[in-house]
C-alpha atoms as a PDB file:
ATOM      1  CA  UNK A   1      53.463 109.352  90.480  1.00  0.00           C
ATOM      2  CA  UNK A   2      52.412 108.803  94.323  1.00  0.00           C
ATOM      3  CA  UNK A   3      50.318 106.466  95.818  1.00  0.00           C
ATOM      4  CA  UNK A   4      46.913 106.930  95.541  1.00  0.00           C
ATOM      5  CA  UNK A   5      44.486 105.137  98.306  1.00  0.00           C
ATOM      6  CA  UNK A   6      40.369 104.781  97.455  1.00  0.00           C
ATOM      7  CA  UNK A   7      38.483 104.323 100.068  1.00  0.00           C
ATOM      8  CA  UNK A   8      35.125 102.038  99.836  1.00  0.00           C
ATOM      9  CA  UNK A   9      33.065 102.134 103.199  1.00  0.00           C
ATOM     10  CA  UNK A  10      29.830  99.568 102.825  1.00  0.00           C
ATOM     11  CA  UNK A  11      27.645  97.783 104.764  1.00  0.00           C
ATOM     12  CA  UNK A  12      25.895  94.438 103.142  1.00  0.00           C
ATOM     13  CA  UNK A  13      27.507  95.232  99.596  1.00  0.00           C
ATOM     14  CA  UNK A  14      27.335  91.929  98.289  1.00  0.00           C
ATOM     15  CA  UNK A  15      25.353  93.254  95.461  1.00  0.00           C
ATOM     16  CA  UNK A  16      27.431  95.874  94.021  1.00  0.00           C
ATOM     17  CA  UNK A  17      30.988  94.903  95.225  1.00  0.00           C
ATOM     18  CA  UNK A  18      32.224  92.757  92.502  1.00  0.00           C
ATOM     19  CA  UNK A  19      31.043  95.842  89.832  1.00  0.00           C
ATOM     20  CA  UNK A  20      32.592  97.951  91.627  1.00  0.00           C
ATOM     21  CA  UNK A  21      35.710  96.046  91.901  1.00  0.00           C
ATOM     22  CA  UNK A  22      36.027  95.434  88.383  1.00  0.00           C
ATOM     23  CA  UNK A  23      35.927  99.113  87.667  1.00  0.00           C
ATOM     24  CA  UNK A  24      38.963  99.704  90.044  1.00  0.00           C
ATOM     25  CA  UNK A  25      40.861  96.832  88.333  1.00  0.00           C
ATOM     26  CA  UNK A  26      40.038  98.860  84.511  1.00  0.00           C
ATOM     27  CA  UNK A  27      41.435 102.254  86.699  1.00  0.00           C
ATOM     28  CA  UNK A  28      44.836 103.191  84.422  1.00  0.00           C
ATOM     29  CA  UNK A  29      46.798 104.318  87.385  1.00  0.00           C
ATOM     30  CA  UNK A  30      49.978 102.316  88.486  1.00  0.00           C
ATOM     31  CA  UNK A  31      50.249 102.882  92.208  1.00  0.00           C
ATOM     32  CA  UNK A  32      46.695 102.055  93.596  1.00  0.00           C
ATOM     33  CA  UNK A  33      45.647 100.847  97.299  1.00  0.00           C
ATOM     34  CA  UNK A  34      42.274  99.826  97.445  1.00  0.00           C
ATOM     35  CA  UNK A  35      40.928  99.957 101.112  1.00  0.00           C
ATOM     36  CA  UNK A  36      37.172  98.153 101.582  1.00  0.00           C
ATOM     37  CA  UNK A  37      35.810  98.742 105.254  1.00  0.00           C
ATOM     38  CA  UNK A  38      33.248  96.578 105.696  1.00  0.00           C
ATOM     39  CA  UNK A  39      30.741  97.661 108.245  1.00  0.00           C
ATOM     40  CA  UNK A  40      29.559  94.693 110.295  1.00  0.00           C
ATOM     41  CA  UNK A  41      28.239  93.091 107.207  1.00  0.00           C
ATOM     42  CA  UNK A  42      26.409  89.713 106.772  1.00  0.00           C
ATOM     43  CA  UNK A  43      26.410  88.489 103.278  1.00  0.00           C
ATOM     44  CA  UNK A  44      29.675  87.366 103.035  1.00  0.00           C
ATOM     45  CA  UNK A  45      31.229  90.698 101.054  1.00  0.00           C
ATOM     46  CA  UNK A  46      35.047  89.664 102.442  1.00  0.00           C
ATOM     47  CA  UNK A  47      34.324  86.776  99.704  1.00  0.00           C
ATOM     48  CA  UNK A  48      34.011  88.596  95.997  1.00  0.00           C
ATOM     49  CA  UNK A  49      36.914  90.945  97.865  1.00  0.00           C
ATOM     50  CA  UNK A  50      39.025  87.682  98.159  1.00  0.00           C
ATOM     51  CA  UNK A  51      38.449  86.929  94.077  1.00  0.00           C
ATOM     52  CA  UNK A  52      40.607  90.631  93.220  1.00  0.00           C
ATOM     53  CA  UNK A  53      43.923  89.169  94.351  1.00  0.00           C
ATOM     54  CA  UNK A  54      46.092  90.993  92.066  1.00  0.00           C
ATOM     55  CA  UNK A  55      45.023  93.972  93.647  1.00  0.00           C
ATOM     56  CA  UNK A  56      46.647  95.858  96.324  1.00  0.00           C
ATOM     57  CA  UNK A  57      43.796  95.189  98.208  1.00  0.00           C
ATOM     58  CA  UNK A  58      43.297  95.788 102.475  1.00  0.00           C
ATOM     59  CA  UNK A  59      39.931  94.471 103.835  1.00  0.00           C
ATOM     60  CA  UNK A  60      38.782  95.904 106.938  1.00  0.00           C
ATOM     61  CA  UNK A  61      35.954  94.262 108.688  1.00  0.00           C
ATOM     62  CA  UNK A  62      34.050  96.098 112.016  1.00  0.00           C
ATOM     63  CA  UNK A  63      33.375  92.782 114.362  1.00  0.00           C
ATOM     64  CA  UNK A  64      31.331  94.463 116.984  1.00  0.00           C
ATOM     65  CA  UNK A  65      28.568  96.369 115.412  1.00  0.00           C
ATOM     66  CA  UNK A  66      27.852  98.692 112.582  1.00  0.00           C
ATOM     67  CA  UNK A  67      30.116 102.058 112.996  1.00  0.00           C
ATOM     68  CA  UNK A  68      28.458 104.684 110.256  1.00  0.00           C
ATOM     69  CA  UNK A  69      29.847 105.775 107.187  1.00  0.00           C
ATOM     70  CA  UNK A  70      31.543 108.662 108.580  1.00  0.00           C
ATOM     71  CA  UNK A  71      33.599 106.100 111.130  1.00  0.00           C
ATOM     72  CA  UNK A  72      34.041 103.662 108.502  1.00  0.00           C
ATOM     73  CA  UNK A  73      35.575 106.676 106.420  1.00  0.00           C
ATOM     74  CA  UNK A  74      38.079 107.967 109.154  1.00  0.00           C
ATOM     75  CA  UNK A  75      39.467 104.436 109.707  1.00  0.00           C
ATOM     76  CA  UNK A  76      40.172 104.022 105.871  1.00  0.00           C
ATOM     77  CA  UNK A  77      41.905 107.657 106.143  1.00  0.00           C
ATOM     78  CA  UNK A  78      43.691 106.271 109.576  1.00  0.00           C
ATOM     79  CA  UNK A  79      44.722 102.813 107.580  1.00  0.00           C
ATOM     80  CA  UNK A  80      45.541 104.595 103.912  1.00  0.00           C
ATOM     81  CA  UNK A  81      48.968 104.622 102.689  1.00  0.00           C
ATOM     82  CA  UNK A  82      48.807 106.538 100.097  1.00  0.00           C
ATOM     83  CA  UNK A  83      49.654 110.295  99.333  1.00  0.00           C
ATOM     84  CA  UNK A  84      46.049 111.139  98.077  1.00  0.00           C
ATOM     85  CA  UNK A  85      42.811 109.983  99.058  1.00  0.00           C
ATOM     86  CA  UNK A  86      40.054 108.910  97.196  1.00  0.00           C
ATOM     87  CA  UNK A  87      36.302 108.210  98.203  1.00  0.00           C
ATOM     88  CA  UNK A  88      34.012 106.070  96.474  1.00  0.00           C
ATOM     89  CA  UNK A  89      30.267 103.759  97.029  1.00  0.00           C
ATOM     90  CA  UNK A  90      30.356 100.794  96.585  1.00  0.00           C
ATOM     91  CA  UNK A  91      27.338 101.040  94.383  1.00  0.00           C
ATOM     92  CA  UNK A  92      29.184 103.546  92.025  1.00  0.00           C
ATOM     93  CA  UNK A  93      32.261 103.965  89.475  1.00  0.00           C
ATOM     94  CA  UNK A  94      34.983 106.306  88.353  1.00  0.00           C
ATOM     95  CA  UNK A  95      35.971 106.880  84.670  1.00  0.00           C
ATOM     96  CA  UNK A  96      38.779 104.594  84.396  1.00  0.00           C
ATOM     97  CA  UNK A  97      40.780 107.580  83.208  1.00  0.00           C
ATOM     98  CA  UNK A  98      39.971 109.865  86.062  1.00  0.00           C
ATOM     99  CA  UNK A  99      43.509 110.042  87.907  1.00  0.00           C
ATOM    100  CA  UNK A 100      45.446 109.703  84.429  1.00  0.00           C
ATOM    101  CA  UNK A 101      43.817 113.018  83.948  1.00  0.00           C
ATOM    102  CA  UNK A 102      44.516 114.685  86.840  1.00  0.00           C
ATOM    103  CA  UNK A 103      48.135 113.690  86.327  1.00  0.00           C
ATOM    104  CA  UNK A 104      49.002 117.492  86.040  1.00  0.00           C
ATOM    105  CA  UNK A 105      47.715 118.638  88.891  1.00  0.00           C
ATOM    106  CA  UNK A 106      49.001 115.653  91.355  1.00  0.00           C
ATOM    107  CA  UNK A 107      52.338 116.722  89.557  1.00  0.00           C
ATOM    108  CA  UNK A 108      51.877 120.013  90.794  1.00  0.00           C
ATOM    109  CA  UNK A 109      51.313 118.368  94.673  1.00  0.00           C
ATOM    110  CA  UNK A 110      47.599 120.439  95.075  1.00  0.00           C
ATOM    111  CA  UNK A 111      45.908 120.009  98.553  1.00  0.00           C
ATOM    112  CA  UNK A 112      42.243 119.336  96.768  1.00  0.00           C
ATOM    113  CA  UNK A 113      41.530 118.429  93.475  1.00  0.00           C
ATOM    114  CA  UNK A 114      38.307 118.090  92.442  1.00  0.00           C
ATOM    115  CA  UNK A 115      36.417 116.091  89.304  1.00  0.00           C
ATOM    116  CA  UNK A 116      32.847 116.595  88.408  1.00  0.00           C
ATOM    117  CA  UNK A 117      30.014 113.993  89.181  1.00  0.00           C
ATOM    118  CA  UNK A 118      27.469 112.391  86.699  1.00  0.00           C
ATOM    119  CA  UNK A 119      24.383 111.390  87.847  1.00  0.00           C
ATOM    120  CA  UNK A 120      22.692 108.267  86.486  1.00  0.00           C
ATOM    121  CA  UNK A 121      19.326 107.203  86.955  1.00  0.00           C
ATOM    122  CA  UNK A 122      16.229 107.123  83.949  1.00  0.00           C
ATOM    123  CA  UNK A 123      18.249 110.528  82.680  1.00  0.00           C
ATOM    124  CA  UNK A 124      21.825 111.001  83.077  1.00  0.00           C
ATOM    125  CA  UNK A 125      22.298 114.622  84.633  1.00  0.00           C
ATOM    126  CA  UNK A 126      25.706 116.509  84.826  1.00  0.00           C
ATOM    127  CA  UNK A 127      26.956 118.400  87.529  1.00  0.00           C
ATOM    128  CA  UNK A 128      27.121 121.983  86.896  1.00  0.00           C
ATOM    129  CA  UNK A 129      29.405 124.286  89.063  1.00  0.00           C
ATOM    130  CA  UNK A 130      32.395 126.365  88.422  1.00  0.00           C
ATOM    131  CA  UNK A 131      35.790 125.667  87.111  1.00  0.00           C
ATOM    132  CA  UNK A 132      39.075 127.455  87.788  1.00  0.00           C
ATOM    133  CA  UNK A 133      42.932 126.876  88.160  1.00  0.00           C
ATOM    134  CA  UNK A 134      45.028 126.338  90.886  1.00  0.00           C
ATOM    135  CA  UNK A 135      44.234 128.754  93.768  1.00  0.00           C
ATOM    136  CA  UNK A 136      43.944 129.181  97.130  1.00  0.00           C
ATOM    137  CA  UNK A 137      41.603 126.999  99.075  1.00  0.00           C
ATOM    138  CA  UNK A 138      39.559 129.732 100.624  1.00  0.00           C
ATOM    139  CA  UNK A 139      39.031 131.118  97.290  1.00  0.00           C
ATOM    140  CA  UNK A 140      38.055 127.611  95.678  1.00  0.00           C
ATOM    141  CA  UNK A 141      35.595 127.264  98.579  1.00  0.00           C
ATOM    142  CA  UNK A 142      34.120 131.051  97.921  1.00  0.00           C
ATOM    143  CA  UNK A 143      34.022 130.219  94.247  1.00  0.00           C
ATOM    144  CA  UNK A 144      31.993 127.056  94.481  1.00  0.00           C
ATOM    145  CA  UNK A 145      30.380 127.482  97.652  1.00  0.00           C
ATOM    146  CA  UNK A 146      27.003 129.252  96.589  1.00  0.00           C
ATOM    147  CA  UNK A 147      27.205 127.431  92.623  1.00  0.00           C
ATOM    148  CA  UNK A 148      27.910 124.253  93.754  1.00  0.00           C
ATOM    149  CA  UNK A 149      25.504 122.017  94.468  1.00  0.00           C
ATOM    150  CA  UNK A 150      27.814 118.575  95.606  1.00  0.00           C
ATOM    151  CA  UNK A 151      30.952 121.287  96.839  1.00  0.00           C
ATOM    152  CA  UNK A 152      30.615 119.317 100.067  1.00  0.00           C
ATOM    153  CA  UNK A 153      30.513 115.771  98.560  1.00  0.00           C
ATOM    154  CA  UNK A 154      34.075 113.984  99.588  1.00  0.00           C
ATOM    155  CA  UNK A 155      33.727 111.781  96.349  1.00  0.00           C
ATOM    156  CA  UNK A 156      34.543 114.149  93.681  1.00  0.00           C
ATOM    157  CA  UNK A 157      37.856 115.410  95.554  1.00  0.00           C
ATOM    158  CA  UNK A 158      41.225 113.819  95.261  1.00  0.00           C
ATOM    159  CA  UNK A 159      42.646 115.158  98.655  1.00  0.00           C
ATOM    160  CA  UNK A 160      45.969 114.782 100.240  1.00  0.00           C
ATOM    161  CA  UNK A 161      46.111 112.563 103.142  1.00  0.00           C
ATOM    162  CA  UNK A 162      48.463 114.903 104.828  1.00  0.00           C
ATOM    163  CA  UNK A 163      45.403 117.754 104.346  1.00  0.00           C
ATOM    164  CA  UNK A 164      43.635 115.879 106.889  1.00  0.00           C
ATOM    165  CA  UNK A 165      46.491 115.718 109.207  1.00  0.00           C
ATOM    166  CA  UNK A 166      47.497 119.429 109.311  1.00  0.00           C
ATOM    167  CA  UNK A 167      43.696 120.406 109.964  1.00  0.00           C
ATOM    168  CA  UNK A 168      43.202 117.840 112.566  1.00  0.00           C
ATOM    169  CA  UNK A 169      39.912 117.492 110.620  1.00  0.00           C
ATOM    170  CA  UNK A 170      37.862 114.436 110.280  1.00  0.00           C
ATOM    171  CA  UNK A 171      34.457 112.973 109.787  1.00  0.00           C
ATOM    172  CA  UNK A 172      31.922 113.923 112.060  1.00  0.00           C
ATOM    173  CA  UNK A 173      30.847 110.280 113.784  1.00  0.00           C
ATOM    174  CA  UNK A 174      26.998 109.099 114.218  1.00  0.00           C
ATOM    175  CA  UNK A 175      25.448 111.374 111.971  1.00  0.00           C
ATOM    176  CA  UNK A 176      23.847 111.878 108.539  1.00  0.00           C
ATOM    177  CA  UNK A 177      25.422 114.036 105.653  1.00  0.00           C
ATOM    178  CA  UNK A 178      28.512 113.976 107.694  1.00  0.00           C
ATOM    179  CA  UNK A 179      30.305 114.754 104.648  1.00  0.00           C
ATOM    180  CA  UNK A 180      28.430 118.681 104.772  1.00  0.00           C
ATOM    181  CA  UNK A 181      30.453 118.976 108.296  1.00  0.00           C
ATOM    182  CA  UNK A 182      33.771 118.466 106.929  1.00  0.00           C
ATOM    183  CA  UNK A 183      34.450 118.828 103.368  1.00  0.00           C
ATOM    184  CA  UNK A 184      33.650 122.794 103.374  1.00  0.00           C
ATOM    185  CA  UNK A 185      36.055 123.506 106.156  1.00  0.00           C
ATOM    186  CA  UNK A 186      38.416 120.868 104.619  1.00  0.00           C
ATOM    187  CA  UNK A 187      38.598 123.085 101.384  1.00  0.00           C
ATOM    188  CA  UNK A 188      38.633 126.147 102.908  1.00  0.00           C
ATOM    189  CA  UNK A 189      41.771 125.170 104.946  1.00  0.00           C
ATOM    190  CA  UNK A 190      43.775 123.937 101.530  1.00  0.00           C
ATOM    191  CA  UNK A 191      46.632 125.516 100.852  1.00  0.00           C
ATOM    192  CA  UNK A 192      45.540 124.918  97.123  1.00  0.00           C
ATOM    193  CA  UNK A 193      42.720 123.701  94.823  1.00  0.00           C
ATOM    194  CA  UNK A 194      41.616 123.838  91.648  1.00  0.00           C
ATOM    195  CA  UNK A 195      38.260 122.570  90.104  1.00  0.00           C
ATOM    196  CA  UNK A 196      38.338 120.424  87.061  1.00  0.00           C
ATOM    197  CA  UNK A 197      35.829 119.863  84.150  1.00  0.00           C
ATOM    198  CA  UNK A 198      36.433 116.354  84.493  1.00  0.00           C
ATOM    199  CA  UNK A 199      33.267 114.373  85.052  1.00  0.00           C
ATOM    200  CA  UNK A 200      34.539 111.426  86.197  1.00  0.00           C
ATOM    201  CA  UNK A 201      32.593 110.121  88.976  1.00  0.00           C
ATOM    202  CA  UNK A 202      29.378 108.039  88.228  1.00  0.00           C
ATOM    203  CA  UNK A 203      26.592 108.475  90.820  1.00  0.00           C
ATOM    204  CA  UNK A 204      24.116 106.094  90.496  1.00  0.00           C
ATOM    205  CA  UNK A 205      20.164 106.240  91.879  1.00  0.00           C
ATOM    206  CA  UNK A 206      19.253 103.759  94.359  1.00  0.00           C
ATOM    207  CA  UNK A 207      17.253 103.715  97.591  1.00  0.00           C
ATOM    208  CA  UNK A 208      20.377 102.506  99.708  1.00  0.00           C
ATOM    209  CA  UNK A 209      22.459 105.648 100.165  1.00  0.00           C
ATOM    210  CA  UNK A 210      21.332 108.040 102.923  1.00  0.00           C
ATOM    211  CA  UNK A 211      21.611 110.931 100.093  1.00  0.00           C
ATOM    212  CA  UNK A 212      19.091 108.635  97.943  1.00  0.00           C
ATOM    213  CA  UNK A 213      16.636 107.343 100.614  1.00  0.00           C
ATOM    214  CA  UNK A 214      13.243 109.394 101.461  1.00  0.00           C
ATOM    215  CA  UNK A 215      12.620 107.857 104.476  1.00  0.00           C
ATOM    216  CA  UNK A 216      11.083 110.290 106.737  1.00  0.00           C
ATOM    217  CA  UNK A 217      12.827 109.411 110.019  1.00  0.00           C
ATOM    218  CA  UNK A 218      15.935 110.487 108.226  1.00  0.00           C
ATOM    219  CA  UNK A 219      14.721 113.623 106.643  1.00  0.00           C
ATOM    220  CA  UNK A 220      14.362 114.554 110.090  1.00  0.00           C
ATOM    221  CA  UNK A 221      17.462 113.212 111.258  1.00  0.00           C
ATOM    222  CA  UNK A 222      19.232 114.763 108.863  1.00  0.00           C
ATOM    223  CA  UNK A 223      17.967 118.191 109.994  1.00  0.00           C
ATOM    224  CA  UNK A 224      18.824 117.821 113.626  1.00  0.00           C
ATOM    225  CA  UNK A 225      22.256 116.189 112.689  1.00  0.00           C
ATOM    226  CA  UNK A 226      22.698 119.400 110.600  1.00  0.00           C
ATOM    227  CA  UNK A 227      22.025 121.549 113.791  1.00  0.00           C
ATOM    228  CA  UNK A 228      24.383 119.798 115.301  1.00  0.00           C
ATOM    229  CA  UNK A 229      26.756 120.021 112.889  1.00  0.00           C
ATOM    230  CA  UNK A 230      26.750 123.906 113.074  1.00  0.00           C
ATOM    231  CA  UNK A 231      27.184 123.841 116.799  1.00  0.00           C
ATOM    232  CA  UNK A 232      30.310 122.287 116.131  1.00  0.00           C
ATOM    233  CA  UNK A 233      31.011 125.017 113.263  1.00  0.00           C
ATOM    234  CA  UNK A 234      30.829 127.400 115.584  1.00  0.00           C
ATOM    235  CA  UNK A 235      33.402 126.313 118.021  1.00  0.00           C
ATOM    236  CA  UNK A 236      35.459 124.610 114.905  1.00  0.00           C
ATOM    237  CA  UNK A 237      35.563 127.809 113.155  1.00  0.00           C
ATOM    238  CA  UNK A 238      37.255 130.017 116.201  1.00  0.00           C
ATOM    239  CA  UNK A 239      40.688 127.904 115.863  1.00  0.00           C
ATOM    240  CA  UNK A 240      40.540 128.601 112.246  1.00  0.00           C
ATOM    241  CA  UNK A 241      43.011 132.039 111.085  1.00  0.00           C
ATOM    242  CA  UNK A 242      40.144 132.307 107.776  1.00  0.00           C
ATOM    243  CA  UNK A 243      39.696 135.529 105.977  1.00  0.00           C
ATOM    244  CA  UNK A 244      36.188 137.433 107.089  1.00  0.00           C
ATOM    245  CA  UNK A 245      34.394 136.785 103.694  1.00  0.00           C
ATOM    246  CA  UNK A 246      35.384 133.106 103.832  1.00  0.00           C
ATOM    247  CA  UNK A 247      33.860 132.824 107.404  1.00  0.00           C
ATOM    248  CA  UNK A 248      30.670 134.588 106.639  1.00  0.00           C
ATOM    249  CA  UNK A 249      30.076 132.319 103.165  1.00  0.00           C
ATOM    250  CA  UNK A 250      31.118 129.149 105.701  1.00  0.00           C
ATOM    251  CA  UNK A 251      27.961 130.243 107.560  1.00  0.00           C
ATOM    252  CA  UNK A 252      25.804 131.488 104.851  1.00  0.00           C
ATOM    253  CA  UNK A 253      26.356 128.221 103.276  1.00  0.00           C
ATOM    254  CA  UNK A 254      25.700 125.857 106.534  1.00  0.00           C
ATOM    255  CA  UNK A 255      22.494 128.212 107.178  1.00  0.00           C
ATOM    256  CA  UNK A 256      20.824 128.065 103.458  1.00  0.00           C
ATOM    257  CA  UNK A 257      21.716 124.219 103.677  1.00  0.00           C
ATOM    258  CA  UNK A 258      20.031 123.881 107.005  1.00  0.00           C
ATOM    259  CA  UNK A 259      16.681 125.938 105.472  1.00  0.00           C
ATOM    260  CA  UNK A 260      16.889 123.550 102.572  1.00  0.00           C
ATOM    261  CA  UNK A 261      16.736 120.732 104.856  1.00  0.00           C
ATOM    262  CA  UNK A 262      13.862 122.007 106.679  1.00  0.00           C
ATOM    263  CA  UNK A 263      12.069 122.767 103.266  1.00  0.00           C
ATOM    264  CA  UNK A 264      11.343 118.718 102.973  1.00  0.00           C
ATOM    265  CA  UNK A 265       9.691 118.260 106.486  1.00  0.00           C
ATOM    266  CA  UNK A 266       5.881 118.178 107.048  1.00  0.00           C
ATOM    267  CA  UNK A 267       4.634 121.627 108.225  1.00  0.00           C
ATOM    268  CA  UNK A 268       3.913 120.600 112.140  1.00  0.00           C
ATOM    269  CA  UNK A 269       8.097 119.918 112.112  1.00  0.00           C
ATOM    270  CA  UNK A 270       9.112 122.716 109.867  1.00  0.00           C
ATOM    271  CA  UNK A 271       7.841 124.839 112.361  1.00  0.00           C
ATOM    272  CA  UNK A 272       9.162 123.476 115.079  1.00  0.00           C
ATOM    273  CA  UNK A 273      12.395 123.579 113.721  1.00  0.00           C
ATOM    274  CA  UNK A 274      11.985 126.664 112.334  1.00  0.00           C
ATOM    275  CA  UNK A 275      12.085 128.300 115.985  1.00  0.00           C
ATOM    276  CA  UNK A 276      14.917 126.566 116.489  1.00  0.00           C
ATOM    277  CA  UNK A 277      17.118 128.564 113.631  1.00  0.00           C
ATOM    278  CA  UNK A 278      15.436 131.146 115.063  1.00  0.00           C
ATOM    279  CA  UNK A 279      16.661 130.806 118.592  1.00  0.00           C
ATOM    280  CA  UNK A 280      20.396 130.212 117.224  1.00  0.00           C
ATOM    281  CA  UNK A 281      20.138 133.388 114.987  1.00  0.00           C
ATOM    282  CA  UNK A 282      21.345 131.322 112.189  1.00  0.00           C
ATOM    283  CA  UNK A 283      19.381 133.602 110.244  1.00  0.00           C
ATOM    284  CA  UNK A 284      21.777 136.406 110.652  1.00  0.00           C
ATOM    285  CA  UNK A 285      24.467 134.642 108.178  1.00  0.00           C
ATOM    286  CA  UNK A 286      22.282 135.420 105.521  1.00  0.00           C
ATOM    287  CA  UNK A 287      24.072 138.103 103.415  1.00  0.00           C
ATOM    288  CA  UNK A 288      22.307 140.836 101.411  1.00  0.00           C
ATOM    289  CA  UNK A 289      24.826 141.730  98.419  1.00  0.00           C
ATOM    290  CA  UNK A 290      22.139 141.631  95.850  1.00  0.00           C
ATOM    291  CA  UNK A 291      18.135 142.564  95.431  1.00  0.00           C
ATOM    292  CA  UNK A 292      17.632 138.892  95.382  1.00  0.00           C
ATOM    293  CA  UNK A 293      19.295 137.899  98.875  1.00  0.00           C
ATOM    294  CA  UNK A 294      17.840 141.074 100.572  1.00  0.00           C
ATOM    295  CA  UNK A 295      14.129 140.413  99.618  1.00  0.00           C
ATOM    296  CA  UNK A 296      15.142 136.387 100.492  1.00  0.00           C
ATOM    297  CA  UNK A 297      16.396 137.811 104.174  1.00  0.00           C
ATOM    298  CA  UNK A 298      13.697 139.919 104.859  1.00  0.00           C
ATOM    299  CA  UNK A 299      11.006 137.502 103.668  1.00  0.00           C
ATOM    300  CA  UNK A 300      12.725 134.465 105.569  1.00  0.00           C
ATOM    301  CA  UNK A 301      13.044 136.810 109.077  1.00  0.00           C
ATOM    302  CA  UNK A 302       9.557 138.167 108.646  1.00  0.00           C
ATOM    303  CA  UNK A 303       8.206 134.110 108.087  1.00  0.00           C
ATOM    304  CA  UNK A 304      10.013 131.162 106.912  1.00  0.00           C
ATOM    305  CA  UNK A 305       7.052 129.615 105.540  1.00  0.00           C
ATOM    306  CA  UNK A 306       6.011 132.620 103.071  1.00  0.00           C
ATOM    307  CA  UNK A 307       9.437 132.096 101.740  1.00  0.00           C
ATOM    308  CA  UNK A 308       8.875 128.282 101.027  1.00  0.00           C
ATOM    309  CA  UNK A 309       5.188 129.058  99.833  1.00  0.00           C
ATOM    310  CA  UNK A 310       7.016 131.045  97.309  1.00  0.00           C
ATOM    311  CA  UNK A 311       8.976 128.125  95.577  1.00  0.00           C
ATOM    312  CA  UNK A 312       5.996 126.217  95.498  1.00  0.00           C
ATOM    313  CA  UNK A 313       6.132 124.009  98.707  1.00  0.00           C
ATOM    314  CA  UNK A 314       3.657 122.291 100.061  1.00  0.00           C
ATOM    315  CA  UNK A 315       1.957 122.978 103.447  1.00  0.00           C
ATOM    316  CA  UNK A 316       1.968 119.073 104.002  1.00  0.00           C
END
C-alpha cells in the first residue's frame, strides 16, 4: 500500500492538537506521514507535537508571520512524501478505519477518492450527496456538483499528490473558502473518481474555523474573495480541454455559490454586491433545464432580492 501524507495546517492549536494526534496514532494504516504546519503560532503547539515520537511526524513552523490556511496547505502538499494526500483540522478526526476502507480503491490508483463527512455539534448531521463507482472526473464533478453540499471541501478527498502536479493547481493564497477555488476544478481535471458512502470524517462545531465563524467582516470577505475567485475561473478555465456541460455546471456552480454568499449580508451590501454579479453577467451561467431553474433565472434577473424574499430572508 503507498504512502499516505495528512496534512494538519493550524494556527494556536494548543487546544486540540494532542486529540487530534491521538486519533492519527489509533489510524490502522501502515505507511502514514503526518505533516503539522504550524502557522506562526504562540502557545507552544511544536511541544504536544514533540510527545508523538513514534510517529512519522514533520513539523513545519512559519517564523515570519501568519501565512493563511490556503499557504499553509500548499507547503504541506510542496513538503508531502506520500502518494496520496490527506487534509484534516486540527480540531477534528477521521474514523480510524477510513483508509483501511478505501483500500480498494487506492489499489485501483484513482485520482480522487472521496469519504463522506459527519457533522457534530448538539445533533450529529450526515452528509447527504451522491454515490457512484469509479468514473471519470468530469462526470464525478457533474454528478455531485449541484447535490453536494461539501463537493468542494478538500477534507473528505483522498487525492493523489501527483493530481496536483499534472494540473499545476493549487490553493488560492490570502483568501477565505479557498478550498471553493480549487477543489471543483481539481475534480473535474481527475482522470478518475469515485464517491464513497464512507462517512469517515468528523467535523466538529466551533467558532474557530472560518467555515464556523459568523463574524461579519468575514461574511463579507468571503463574498469579495469569492468574486475574486471567479475572475480567476475565468482565465483558469480557458487552459482547461473540459467538455461544454462540465464548463457550464463549473460556472453554474461558482455563480449559485456566490448568490448564496450574498444571501447572508445585510441588505445595504447585498445590493451593492448584487450590481456587481450583475456587471460580470455571472447571472448568465444560470441554466434553465427544468421549471424550477427557469422561474429561479427569471426571478433572480428580474430582482435578486424577490428571489431571497422568497426563501424567507430577511431584509436586515
Amino acid at each position: 500500500m503507498p504512502k499516505v501524507s495528512i496534512i494538519i495546517p493550524f494556527n494556536n492549536g494548543k487546544k486540540y492538537l494532542n486529540k487530534c494526534l491521538k486519533n492519527i496514532r489509533e489510524i490502522l494504516y501502515y505507511d502514514l506521514e503526518i505533516i503539522l504546519i504550524d502557522d506562526f503560532s504562540n502557545d507552544k503547539s511544536e511541544e504536544i507535537a514533540k510527545r508523538y515520537t513514534e510517529l512519522n511526524l514533520k513539523y513545519y513552523y512559519t517564523t515570519e508571520k501568519t501565512i493563511g490556511v490556503g499557504n499553509a496547505r500548499n507547503l504541506g502538499i510542496e513538503k508531502a512524501n506520500g502518494k496520496y494526500i490527506m487534509f484534516l483540522d486540527v480540531d477534528d478526526t477521521i474514523d480510524i478505519n477510513l483508509l483501511r476502507n478505501l483500500k480498494e480503491y487506492i489499489n485501483k490508483d484513482i485520482d480522487m477518492i472521496k469519504y463522506k463527512m459527519k457533522i457534530i455539534g448538539k445533533k450529529e448531521k450526515f452528509e447527504i450527496g451522491p454515490t457512484f463507482d469509479v468514473t471519470n472526473g468530469e462526470d464525478a464533478f457533474n454528478k455531485l456538483c449541484f447535490e453536494d453540499k461539501y463537493v468542494d471541501s478538500p477534507c473528505i478527498y483522498l487525492i493523489k499528490k501527483e493530481l496536483f502536479e499534472r494540473t499545476n493547481l493549487c490553493f488560492e493564497r490570502n483568501v477565505y473558502h479557498e478550498d471553493f477555488g480549487l477543489i471543483p476544478l481539481l475534480l473535474a481535471n481527475a482522470k478518475t473518481a469515485v464517491s464513497t458512502d464512507i462517512y469517515a470524517y468528523n467535523y466538529f462545531q466551533s467558532k474557530n474555523s472560518i467555515m464556523r465563524n459568523n463574524n461579519y467582516t468575514k461574511q463579507l470577505k468571503k463574498v469579495m474573495d469569492k468574486l475574486f475567485l471567479y475572475d480567476e475561473l475565468e482565465e483558469k478555465i480557458k487552459r482547461m480541454k473540459l467538455d461544454q456541460r462540465t464548463i457550464s455546471n463549473i460556472f453554474e456552480y461558482y455563480t449559485n455559490s456566490i448568490i448564496s454568499a450574498i444571501a447572508n449580508l445585510e441588505k445595504k451590501d447585498r445590493i451593492v454586491f448584487e450590481k456587481k454579479i450583475k456587471e460580470k453577467h455571472l447571472l448568465e451561467n444560470l441554466q434553465t433545464k427544468g421549471v424550477k431553474q427557469f422561474i429561479k433565472k427569471i426571478i433572480i434577473k428580474i430582482n435578486i432580492e424577490i428571489y431571497f424574499a422568497l426563501l424567507g430572508i430577511k431584509n436586515i
